[in-house]
C-alpha atoms as a PDB file:
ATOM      1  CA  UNK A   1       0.000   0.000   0.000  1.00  0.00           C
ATOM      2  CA  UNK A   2       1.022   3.600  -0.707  1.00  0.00           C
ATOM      3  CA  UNK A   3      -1.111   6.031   1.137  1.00  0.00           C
ATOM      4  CA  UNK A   4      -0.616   9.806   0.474  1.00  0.00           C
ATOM      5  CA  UNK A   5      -2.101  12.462   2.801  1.00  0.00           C
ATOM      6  CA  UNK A   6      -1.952  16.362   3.824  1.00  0.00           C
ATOM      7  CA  UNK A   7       0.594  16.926   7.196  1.00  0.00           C
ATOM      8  CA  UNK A   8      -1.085  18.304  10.571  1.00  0.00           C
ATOM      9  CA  UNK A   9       1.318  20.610  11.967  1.00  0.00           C
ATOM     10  CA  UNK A  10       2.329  18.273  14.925  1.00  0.00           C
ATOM     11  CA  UNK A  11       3.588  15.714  11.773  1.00  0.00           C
ATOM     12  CA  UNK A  12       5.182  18.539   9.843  1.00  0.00           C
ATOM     13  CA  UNK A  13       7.202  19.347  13.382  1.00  0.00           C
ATOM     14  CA  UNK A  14       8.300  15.866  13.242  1.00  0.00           C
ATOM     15  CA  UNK A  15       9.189  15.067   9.434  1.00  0.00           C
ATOM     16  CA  UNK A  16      11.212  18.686   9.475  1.00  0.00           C
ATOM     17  CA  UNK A  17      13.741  16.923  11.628  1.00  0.00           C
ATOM     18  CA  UNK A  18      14.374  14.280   9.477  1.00  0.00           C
ATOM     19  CA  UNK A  19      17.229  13.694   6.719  1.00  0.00           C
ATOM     20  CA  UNK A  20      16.645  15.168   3.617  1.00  0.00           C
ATOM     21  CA  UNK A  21      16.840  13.220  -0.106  1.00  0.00           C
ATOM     22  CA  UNK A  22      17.471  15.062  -3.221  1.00  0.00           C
ATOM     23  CA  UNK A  23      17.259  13.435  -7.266  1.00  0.00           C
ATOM     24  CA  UNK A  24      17.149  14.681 -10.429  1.00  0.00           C
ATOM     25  CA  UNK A  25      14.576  13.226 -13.075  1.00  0.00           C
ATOM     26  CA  UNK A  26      15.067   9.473 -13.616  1.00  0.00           C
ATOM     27  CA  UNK A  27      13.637   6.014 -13.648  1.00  0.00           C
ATOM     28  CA  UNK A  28      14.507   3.501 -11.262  1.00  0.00           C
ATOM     29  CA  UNK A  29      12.813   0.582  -9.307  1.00  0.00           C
ATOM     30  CA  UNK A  30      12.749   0.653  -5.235  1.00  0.00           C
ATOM     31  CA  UNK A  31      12.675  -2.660  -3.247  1.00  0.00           C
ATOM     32  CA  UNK A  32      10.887  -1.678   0.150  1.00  0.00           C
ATOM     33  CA  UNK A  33      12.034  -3.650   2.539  1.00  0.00           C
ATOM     34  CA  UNK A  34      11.172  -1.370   5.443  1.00  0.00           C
ATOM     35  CA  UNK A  35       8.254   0.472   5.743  1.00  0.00           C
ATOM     36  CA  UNK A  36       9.325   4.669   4.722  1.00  0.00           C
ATOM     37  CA  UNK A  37       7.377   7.712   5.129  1.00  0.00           C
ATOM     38  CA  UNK A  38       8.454  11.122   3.541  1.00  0.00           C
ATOM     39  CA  UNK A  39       7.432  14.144   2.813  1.00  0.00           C
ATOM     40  CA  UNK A  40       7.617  16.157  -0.224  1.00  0.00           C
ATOM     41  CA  UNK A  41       9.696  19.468  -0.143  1.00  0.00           C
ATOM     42  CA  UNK A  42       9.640  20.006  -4.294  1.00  0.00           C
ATOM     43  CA  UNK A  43       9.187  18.343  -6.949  1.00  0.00           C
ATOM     44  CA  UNK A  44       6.902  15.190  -8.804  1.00  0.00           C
ATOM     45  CA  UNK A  45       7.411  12.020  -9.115  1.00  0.00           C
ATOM     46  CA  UNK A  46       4.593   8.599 -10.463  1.00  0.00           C
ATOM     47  CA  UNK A  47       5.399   5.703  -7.759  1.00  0.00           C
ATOM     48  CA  UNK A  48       3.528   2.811  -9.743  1.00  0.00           C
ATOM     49  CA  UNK A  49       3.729  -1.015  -8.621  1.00  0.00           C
ATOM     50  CA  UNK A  50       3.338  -4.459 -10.238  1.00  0.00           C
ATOM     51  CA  UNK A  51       0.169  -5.106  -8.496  1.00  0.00           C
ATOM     52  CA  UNK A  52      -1.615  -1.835  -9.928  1.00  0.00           C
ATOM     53  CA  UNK A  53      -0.624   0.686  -7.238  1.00  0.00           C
ATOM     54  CA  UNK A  54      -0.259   3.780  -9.313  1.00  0.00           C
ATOM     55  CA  UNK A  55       0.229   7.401  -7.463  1.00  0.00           C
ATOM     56  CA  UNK A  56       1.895  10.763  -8.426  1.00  0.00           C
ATOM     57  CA  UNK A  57       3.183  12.470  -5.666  1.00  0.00           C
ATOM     58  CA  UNK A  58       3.799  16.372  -5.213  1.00  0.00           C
ATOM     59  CA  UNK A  59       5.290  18.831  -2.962  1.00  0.00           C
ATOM     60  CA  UNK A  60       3.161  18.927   0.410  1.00  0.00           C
ATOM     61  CA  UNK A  61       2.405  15.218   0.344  1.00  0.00           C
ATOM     62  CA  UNK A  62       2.795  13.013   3.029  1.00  0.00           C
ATOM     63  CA  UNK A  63       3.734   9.638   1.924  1.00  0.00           C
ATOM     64  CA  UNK A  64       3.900   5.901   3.512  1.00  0.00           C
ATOM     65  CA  UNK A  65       5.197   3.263   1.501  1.00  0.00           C
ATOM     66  CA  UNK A  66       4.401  -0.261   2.874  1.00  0.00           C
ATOM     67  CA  UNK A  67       7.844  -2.406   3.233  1.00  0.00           C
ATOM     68  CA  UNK A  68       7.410  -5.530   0.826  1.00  0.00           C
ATOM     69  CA  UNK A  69       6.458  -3.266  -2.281  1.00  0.00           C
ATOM     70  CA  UNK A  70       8.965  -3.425  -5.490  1.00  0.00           C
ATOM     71  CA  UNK A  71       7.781   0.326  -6.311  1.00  0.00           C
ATOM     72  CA  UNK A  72       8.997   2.274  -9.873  1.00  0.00           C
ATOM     73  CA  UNK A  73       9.592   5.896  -9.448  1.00  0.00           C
ATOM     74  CA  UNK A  74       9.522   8.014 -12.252  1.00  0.00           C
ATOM     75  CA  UNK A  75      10.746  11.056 -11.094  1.00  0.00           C
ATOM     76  CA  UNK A  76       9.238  13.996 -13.142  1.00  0.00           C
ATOM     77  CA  UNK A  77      10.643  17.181 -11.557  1.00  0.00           C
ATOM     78  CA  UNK A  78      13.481  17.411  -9.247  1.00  0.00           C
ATOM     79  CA  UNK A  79      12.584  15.496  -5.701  1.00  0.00           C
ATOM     80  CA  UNK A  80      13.645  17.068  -2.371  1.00  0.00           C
ATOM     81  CA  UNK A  81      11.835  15.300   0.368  1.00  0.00           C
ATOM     82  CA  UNK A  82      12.331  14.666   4.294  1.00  0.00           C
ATOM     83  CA  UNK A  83      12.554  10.495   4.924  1.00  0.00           C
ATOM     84  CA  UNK A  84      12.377   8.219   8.036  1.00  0.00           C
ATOM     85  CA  UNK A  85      12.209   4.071   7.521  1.00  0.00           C
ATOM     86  CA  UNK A  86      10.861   2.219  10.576  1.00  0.00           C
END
């Protein structure tokens, strides 16, 4: 499952203090092996799965990725986003 949703300030207090991932536009496949949550500083990127998960993300989204998903990302537009796996 990939779930996307809008921050409540308590999560955006939280997700600030995490480490920070930047990419430039590219294709590449993602093997989730831990469950990660981000959030979306800039950019766009289409997260789309074997199994028919298909998502775009955008800046101000607040992501969870499920571990155990093989997940493409096509990165559209620069990506700058916060990151914690648990």
């Amino acid at each position: 499952m990939i779930s996307i949703e809008s921050p409540s300030n308590s999560q955006l207090n939280t997700v600030t203090q995490w480490p920070v991932w930047e990419k430039e536009p590219c294709n590449f496949d993602e093997d989730y092996t831990a469950k990660e949550m981000f959030y979306i500083l800039d950019g766009e990127a289409r997260l789309t799965t074997k199994c028919g998960i298909d998502k775009t993300i955008y800046q101000g989204d607040l992501v969870t990725v499920e571990a155990g998903l093989l997940v493409n990302w096509d990165i559209r537009q620069p990506i700058r986003k916060h990151f914690k796996f648990f």
